[in-house]
Structures are given as C-alpha cells and as structure tokens.
Protein backbone atom coordinates (compact mmCIF):
# COMPACT_ATOMS: atom_id res chain seq x y z
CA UNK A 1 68.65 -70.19 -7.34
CA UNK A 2 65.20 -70.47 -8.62
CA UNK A 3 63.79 -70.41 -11.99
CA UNK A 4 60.81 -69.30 -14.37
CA UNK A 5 59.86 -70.16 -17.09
CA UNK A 6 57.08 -68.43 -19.89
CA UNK A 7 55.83 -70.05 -22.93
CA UNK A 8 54.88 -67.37 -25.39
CA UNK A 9 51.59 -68.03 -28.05
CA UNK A 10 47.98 -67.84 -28.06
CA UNK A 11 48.24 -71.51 -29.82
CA UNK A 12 49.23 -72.71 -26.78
CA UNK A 13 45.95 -71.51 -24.99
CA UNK A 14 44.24 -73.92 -27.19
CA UNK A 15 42.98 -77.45 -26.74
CA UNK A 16 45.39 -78.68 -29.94
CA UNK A 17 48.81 -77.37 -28.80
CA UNK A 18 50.83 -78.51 -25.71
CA UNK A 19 53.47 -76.63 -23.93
CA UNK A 20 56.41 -79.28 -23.90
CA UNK A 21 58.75 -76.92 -23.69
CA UNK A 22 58.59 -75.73 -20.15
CA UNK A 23 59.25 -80.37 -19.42
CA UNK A 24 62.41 -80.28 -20.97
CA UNK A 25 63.92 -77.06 -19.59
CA UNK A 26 62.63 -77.98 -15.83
CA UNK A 27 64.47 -81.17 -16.50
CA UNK A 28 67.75 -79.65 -17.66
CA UNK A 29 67.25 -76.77 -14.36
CA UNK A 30 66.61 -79.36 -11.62
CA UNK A 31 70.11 -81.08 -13.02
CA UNK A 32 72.00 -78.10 -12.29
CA UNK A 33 70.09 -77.64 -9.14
CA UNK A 34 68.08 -75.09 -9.83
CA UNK A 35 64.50 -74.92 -8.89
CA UNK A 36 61.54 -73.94 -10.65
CA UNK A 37 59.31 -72.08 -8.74
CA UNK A 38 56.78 -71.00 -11.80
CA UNK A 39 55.21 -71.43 -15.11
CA UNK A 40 53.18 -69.64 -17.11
CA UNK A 41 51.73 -69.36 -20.52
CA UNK A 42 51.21 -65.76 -22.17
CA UNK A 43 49.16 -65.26 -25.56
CA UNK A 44 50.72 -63.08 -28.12
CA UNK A 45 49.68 -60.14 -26.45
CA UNK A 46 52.20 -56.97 -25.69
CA UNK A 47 50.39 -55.70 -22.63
CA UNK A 48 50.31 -59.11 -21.11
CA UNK A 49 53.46 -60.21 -21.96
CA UNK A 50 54.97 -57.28 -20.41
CA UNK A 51 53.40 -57.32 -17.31
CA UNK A 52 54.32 -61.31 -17.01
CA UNK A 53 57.75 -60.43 -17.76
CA UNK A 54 58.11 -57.46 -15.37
CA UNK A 55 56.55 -60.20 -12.27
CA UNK A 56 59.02 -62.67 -13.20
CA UNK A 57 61.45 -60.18 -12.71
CA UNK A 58 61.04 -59.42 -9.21
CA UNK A 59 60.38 -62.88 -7.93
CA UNK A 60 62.96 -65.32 -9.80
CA UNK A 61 66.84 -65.51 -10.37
CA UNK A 62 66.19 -67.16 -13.82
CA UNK A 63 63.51 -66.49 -16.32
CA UNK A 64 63.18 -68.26 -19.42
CA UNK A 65 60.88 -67.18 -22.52
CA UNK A 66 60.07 -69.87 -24.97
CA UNK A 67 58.92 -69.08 -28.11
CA UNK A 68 57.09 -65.25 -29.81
CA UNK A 69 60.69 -64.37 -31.75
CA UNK A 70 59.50 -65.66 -35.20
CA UNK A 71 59.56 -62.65 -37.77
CA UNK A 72 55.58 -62.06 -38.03
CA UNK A 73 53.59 -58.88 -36.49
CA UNK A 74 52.32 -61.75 -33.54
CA UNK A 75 55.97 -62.25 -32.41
CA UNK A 76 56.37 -59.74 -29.67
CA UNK A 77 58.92 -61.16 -27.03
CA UNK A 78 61.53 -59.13 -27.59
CA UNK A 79 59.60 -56.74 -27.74
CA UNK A 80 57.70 -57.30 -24.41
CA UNK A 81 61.05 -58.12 -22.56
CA UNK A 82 62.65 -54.86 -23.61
CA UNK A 83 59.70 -52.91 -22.44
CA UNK A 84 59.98 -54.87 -19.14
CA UNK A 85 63.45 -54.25 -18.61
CA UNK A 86 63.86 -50.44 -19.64
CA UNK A 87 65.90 -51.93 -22.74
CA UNK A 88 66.05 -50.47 -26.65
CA UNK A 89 66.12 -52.81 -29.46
CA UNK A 90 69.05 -52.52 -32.05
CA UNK A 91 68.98 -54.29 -35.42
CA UNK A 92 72.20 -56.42 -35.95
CA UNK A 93 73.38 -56.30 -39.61
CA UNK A 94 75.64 -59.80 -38.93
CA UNK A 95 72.41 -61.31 -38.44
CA UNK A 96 70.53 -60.24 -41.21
CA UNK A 97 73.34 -61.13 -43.73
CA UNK A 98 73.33 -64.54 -41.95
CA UNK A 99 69.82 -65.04 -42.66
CA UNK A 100 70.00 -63.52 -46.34
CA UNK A 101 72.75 -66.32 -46.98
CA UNK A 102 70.39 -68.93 -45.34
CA UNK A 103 67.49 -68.73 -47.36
CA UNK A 104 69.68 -67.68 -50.77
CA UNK A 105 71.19 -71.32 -50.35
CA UNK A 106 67.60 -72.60 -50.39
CA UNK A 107 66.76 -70.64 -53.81
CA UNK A 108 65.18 -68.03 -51.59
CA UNK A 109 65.07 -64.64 -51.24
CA UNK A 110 64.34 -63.61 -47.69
CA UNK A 111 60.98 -61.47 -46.80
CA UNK A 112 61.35 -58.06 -45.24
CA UNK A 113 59.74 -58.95 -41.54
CA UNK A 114 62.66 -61.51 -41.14
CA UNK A 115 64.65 -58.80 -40.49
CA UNK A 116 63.11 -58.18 -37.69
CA UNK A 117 64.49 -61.45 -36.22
CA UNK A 118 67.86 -59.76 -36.46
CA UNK A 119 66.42 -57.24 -33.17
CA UNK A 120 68.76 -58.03 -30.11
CA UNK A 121 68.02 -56.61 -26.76
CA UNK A 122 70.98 -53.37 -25.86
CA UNK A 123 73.19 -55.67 -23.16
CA UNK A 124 71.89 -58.98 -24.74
CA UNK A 125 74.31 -61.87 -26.22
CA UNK A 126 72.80 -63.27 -28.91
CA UNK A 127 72.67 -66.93 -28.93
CA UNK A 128 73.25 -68.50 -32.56
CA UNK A 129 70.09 -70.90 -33.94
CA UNK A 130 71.74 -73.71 -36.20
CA UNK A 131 68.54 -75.48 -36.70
CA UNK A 132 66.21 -72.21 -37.58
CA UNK A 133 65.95 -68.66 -38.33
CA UNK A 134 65.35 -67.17 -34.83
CA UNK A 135 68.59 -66.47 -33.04
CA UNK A 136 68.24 -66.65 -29.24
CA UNK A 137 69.38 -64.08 -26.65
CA UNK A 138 70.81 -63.60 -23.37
CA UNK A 139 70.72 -61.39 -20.44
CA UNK A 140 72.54 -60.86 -17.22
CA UNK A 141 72.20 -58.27 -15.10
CA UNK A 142 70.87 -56.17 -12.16
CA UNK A 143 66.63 -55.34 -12.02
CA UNK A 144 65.84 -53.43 -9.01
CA UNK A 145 69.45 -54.23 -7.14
CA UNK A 146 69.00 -57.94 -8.03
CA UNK A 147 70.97 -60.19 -10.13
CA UNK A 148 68.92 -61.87 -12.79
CA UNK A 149 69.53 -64.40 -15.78
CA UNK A 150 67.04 -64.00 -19.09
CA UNK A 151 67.05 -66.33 -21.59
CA UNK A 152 65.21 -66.16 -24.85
CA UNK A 153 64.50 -69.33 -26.77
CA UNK A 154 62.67 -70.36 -29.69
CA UNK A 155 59.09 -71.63 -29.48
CA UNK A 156 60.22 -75.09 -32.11
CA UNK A 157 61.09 -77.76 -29.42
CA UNK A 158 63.94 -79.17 -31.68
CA UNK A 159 65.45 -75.91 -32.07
CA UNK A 160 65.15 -74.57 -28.55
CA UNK A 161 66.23 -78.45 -27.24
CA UNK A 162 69.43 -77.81 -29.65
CA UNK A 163 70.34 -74.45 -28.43
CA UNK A 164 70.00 -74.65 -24.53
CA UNK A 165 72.19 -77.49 -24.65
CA UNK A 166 74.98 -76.00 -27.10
CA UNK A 167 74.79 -72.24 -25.98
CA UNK A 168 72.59 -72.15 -22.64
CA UNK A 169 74.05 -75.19 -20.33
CA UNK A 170 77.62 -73.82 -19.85
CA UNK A 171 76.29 -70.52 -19.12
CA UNK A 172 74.76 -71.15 -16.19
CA UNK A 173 77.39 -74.00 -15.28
CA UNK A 174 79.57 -70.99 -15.18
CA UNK A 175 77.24 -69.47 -13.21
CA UNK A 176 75.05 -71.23 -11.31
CA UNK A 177 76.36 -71.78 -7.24
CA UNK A 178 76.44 -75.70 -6.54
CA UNK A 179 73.27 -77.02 -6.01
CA UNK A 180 72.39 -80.48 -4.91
CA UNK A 181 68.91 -82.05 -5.20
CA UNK A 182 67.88 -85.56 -4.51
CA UNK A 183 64.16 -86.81 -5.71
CA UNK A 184 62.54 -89.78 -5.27
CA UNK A 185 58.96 -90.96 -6.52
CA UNK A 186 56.53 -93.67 -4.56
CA UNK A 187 53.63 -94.91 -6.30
CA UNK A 188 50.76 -96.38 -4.98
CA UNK A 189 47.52 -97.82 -6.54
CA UNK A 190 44.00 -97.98 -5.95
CA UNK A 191 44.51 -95.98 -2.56
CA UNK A 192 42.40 -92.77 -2.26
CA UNK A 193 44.24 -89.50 -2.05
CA UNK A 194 43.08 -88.88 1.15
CA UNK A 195 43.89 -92.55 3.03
CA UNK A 196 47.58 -91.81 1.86
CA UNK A 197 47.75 -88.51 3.03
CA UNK A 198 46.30 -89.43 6.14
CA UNK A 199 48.68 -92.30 6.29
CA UNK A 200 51.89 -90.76 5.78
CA UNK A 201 51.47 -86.51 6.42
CA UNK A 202 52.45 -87.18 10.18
CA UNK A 203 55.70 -88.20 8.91
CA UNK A 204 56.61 -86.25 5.90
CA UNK A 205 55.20 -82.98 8.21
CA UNK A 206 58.51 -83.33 10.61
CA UNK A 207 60.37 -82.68 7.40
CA UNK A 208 60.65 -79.62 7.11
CA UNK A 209 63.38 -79.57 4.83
CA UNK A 210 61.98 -82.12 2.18
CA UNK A 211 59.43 -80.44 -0.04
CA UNK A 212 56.49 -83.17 -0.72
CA UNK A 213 54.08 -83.55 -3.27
CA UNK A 214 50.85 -85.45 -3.89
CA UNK A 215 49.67 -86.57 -7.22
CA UNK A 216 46.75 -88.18 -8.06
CA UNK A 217 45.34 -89.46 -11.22
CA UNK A 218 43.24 -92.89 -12.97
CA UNK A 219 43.92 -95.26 -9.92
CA UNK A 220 47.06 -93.69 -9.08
CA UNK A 221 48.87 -91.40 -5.99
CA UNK A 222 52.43 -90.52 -6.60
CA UNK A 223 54.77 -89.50 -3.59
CA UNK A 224 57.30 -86.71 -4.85
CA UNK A 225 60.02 -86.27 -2.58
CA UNK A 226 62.37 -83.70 -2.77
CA UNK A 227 65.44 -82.04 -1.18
CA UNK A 228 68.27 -79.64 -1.92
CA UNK A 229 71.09 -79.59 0.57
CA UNK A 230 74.75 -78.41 -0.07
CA UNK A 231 76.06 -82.05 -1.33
CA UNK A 232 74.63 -84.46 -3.30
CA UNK A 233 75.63 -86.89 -0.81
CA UNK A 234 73.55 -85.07 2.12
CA UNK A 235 70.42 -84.31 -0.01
CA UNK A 236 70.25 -88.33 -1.55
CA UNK A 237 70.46 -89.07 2.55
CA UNK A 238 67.66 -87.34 3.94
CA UNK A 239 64.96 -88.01 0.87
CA UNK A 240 66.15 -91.79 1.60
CA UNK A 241 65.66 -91.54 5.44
CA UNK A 242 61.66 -89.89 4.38
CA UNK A 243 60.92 -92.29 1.45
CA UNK A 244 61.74 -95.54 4.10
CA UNK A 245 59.69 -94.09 6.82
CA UNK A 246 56.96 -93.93 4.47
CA UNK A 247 57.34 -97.13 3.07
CA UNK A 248 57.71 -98.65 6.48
CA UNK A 249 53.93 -96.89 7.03
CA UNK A 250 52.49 -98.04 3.74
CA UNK A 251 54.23 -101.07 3.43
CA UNK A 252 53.10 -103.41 -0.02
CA UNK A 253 50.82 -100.59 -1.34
CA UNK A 254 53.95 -99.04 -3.32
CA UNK A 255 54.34 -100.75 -6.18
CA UNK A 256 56.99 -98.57 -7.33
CA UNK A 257 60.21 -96.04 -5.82
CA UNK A 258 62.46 -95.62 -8.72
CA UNK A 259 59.14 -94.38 -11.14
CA UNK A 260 58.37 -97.49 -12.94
CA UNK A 261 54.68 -98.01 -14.43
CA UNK A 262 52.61 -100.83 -12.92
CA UNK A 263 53.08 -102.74 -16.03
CA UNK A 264 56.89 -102.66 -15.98
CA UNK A 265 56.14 -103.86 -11.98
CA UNK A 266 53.93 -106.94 -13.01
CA UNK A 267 56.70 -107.48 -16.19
CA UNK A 268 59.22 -107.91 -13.40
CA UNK A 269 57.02 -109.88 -11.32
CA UNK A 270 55.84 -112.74 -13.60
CA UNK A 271 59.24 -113.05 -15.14
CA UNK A 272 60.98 -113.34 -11.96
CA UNK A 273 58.09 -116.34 -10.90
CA UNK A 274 58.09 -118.02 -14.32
CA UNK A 275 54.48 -117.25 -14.82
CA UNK A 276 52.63 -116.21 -17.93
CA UNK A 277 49.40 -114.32 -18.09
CA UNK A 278 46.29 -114.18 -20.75
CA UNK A 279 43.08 -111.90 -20.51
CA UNK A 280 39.41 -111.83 -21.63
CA UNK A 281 38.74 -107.89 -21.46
CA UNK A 282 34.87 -107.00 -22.59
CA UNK A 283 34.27 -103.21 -21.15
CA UNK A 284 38.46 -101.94 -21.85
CA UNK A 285 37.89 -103.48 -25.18
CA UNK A 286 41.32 -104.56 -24.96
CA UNK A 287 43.32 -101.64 -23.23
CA UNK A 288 45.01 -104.12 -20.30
CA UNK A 289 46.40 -106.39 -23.44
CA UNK A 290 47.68 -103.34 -25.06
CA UNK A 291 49.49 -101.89 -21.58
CA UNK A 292 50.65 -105.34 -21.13
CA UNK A 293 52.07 -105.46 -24.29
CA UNK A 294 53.48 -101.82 -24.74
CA UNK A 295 56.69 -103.22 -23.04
CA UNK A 296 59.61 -104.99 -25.13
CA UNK A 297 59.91 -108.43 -24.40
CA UNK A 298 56.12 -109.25 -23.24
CA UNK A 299 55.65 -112.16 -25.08
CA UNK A 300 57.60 -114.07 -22.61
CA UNK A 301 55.08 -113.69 -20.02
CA UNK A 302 52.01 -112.95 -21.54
CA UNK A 303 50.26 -115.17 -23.97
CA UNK A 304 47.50 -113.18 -24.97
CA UNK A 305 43.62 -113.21 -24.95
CA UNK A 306 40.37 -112.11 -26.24
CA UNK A 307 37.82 -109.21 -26.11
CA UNK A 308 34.71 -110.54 -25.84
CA UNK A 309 32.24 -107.79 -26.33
CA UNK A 310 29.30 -110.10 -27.29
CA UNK A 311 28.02 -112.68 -24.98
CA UNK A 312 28.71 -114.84 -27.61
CA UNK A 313 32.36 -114.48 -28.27
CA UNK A 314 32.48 -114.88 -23.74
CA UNK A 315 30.92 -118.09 -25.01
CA UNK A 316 32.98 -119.21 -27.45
CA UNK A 317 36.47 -117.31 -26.23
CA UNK A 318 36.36 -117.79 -22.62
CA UNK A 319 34.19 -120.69 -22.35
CA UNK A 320 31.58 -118.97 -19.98
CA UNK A 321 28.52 -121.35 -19.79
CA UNK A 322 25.59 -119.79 -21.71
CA UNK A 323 23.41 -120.60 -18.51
CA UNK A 324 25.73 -118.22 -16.26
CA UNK A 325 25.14 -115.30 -18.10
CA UNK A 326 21.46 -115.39 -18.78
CA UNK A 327 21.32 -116.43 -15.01
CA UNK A 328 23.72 -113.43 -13.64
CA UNK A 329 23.64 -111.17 -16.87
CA UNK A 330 26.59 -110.69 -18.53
CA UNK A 331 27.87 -107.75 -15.91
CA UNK A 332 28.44 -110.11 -13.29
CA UNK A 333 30.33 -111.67 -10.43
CA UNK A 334 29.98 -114.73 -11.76
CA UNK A 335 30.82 -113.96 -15.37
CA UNK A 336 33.77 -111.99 -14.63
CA UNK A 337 34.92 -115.01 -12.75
CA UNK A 338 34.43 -117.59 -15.57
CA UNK A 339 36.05 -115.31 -17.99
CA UNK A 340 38.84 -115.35 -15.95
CA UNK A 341 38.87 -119.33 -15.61
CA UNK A 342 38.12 -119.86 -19.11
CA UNK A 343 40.86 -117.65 -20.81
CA UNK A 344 43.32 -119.07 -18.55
CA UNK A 345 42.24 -123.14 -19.26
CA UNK A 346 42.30 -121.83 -23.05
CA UNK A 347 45.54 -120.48 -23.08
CA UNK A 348 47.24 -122.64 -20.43
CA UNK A 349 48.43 -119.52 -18.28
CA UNK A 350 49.48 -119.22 -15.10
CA UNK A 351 46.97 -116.49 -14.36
CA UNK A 352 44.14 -115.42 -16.16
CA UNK A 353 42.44 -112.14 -15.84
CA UNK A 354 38.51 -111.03 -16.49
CA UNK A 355 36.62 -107.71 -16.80
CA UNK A 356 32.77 -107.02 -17.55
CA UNK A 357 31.42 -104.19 -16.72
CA UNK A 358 29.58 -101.01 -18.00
CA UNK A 359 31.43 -98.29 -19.80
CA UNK A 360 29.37 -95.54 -20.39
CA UNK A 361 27.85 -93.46 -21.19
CA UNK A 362 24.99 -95.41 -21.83
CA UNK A 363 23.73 -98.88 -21.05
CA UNK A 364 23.76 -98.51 -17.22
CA UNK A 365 20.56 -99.28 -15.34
CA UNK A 366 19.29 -98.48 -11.43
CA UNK A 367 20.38 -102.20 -10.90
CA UNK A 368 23.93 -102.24 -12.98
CA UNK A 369 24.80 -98.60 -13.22
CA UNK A 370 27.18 -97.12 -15.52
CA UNK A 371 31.45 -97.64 -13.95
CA UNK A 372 30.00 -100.34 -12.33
CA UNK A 373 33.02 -103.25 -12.99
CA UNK A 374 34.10 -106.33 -11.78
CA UNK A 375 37.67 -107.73 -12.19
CA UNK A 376 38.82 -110.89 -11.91
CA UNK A 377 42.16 -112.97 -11.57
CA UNK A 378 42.02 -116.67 -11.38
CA UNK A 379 45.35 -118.66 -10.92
CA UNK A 380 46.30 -122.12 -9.21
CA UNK A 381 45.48 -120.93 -5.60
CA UNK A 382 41.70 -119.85 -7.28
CA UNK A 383 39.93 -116.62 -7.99
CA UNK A 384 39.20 -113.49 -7.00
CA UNK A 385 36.88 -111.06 -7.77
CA UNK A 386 36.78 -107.22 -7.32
CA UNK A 387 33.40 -105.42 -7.44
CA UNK A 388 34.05 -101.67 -8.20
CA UNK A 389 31.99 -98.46 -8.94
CA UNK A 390 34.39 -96.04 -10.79
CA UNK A 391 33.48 -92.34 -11.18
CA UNK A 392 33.69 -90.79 -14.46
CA UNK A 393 33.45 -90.63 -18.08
CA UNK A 394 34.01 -94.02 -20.52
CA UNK A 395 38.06 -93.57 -20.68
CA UNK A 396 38.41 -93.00 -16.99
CA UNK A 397 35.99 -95.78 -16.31
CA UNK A 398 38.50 -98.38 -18.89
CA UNK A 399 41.63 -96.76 -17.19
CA UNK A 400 40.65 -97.64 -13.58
CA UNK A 401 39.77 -100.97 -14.98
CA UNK A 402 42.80 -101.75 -16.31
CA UNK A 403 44.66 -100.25 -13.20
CA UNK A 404 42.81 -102.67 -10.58
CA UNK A 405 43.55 -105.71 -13.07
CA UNK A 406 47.27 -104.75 -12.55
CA UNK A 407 47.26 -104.14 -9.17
CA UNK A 408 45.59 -107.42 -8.56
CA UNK A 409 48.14 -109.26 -10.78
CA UNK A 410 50.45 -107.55 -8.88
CA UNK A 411 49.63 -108.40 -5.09
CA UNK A 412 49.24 -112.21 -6.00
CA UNK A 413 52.61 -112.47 -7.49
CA UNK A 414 53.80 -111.01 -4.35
C-alpha cells in the first residue's frame, strides 16, 4: 500500500513555519511498510483543498490530512474532505459536552465556533484528542470501486504525534497487508553529484527492484537504497547485495552506511587511534570546533583551538611568523599551513587543522576571490594543504569548509 500525506495552513507556505509533520508520519508508514508516494501542502483554502483531496483520492491507498480542524472560520478540512468524498457533516453532542467540561475545569466557558470542532464526517470514527481540543477522524471505505484509508489529524505536532500512536497505529496494523522494507544510506564527501552517479548508476540500473535515490547537499551525496519484498529477511538481502557492489565501486569515499555524520566518523576514528585534534579556524569563525564538539564525549579527542580572525591573533594563537603573512597574505597556502603547525605545537595534538580563506560576500579580489579556501591538516607524517573554490553564499562557503577539514581528518586516520 502506498500513502499520502497533506499538511493543511497557509502558515505553512511561509518562510517561518516548517511542515514537520509529514517526517514523523513517513517515519511511522515506512515501519509498517507502507510507502509514501506524495506530499503536499494546501493553504486554508476550500477550493484547493478540495481538489487536493479529491487527487489523493484516486491515486493513494492512504491519505493523511494534518492540521485545518481548529474551531476558527480558516479551519476547513473537514469541510474540504466531505466535499471530496460526497460526505455530510453531523454535529456530535458527546463531543461538545466533552469540550464544555474541558474548558469549565480551566475556569472557562467555551466559545461558540468550538462547536464546530464537534463536526464528524457521516461514516467517520472519531479519534479522541487527550492533549487538545480537536478530535481526529477516520475513514474507510470505497471511492470510485477502491478501498481507501483517511485519516484526519491535528496540525499541533505533540498532539497529532500522541494520537497516531494511541488511536492510528493499530488501525492500520489491523489493516495494513505485511510489508517488508529494507533501507540503507551511503554517504560520501566532497564527490560531485555527477562523478558518483557516473560511478555507481551502471550498477544500481540492473536493480530494478531497489528504488535509488541521490541526495546532494554542502559537500555531501547520500545513497538511499531501498526495497520492499514479501519478508524482511529477502528485502534486508538484496539492498545489502546493491549497497556492497557500490561500495566495492567507490571504495574509501563512503565515510558512512548506517547514516552517521562525518563528525561522529572522525569521533570514531581518533578514538579508536588514540589521537587528539586542535584547530585554528579564521573564515568558519569557529563552526569545525563547534561540529567537533556537538558530540558527547569530545573532549577526549579534541583539545580545542582558536579563531584567529586578525592576523594578529594567527600571530599570537597559531604562531604564524609575521613575515609569512605579509609575504603570502593572510589567504594563503602558506598560512593555512602554519596555522595548522602552530595550533598543533601549541596544543600538543596529534593533528592540527587550519582554514583561511574568504567568506563573502565581500573582501574577495580578481587575485583571491570570494569561496576561495585553503585547508590544512598537519600531523606527524607532515601537512597537507587543500586549495578550494566553493560556490555560494557566506554559510555555504563556511559549511564546505568545515566539510573538507573533516574529510581530510578523516582519510589520514584511515
């Protein structure tokens, strides 16, 4: 079976609101076995709710609306999903007296529109909201000669969360056909889209029965593989048998199969070698200490550093001569290099990582242009340097910094 799902509100079509909704409940579908084949987000508009509704209807088993029952004149999914389906509305009087004893126990006396929470689709079960005032509702039943399951939910994440679990879940348990899907996820890093693709689409192409996925984002591809198969047993066996081909092709490059971060990777790494790590950042301003540090238990590997924004602090912090940088200029090779050296003689590190580069959006020049970077990693066995011209505005610019530190880190502890 395959599933739908439609987040209801114009907020949501808005740079300050996030549909997290339709994440949990594709979670909680894909553990049954069920599929989700599409998403969409609807304004509070009748007409257009409708018509999503009705499509939904004639394309997947399972549709799910999130959010539009509140009790104000915006709130129009039952609405729209009883148009859709040829339904009437009825007002239930058990739910109005249940929401007339809610808000009296709160020294309230409940408005006249949230009565109009107490509407419940002709054929619908209502589902019972312990957490807030909009009960939920399902569906089953027959549109155009096939079977279909409608579900709706509050918009509240905590109170739609709490009511799939205790009312949705053994619903479809009860009614859901067996369905077994195996996933697995293979990360790569600083590897263009397209070199992967090329790489590995001969092999993933011959199966036919995995469904594949390419993801690419801030010095990072991710390999989705996924198949349903009748057992869980059969469907864990053939994404296995794909996700080692491909790793036979791409070899080192994955960093990652079981969808750790890079930084839980070089965690792993530098604990398993005994090796500790500190940093002189100037460009990330200190974004690869913090992703460093945003896992527990980092202090046993990494020591810390410095940002050294002025050339003075590279100076004084990192023990970069004063004649190197007015020499090379403080975006340099050479700087990057002694930044590295320095912060790892200071702190008595293992490794020792330095970045210099230009940001954005201004300060680049014809010579030194803006996401031009270098990154560099000095240990025992010496240093390296990475010259790099990143695309893109001042975050992206940090973030692919910070990526091509860790992937560095990375392949030397290897």
């Amino acid at each position: 079976m395959n599933a739908e799902i439609i987040a209801v509100g114009s907020e949501l079509l808005t740079p300050h609101r996030q549909d997290t909704n339709s994440l949990y409940l594709t979670e909680k579908l894909n553990e049954l076995g069920i599929e989700v084949r599409f998403k969409c987000i609807v304004g509070d508009d009748a007409e257009g709710l409708t018509a999503a509704a009705k499509l939904a209807m004639r394309r997947s088993d399972i549709i799910i609306f999130s959010g539009g029952l509140g009790p104000t004149e915006d709130d129009l999914t039952r609405e729209a999903v009883a148009d859709a389906l040829g339904l009437k509305l009825q007002r239930d009087p058990e739910i109005i007296a249940k929401l007339e004893e809610r808000f009296a126990k709160r020294g309230m006396k409940m408005s006249a529109n949230n009565a109009k929470q107490a509407d419940i689709l002709t054929s619908a079960a209502m589902l019972p909201n312990t957490l807030g005032t909009a009960p939920g509702q399902w569906i089953s039943g027959k549109y155009d000669g096939d079977e279909r399951l409608i579900m709706l939910l509050p918009g509240p994440p905590y109170e739609l969360k709490a009511m799939f679990e205790g009312e949705c879940m053994s619903r479809l348990r009860a009614r859901v056909p067996a369905q077994h899907i195996a996933w697995r996820t293979l990360k790569m890093a600083m590897m263009p889209e397209s070199q992967v693709d090329g790489r590995v689409a001969p092999i993933y192409k011959t199966y036919s029965d995995v469904e594949t996925t390419i993801l690419a984002g801030a010095g990072e591809i991710q390999l989705h593989l996924r198949c349903r198969k009748d057992s869980q047993a059969e469907a864990e066996a053939r994404v296995e048998e794909l996700a080692e081909k491909i790793e036979d092709e791409l070899g080192d490059a994955i960093f990652s199969r079981k969808g750790e971060t890079i930084e839980q990777i070089v965690s792993y790494l530098l604990q398993m070698r005994n090796m500790t790590l500190a940093v002189a950042e100037s460009c990330t301003g200190g974004q690869l200490a913090e992703r460093i540090t945003s896992l527990s238990g980092s202090s046993r590997y990494f020591l810390g550093g410095a940002v050294v924004y002025s050339n003075e602090l590279k100076t004084q912090f990192a023990n970069v001569p004063k004649a190197l940088i007015k020499q090379h200029g403080a975006v340099s090779r050479e700087v990057a290099a002694s930044m590295a050296e320095g912060i790892r003689k200071r702190c008595l590190s293992s490794y020792g990582v330095g970045i210099t580069g230009v940001a954005g959006p201004s300060g680049g020049t014809e010579q030194k242009p803006v996401g031009l970077v270098y990154i560099a990693l000095a240990g025992e066995e010496g240093t390296q340097v990475v010259e790099r011209n990143f695309p893109g505005d001042r975050k992206r610019i940090r973030q692919f910094s910070t990526q091509q530190a860790l992937e560095m880190i990375r392949r030397a502890l290897l």
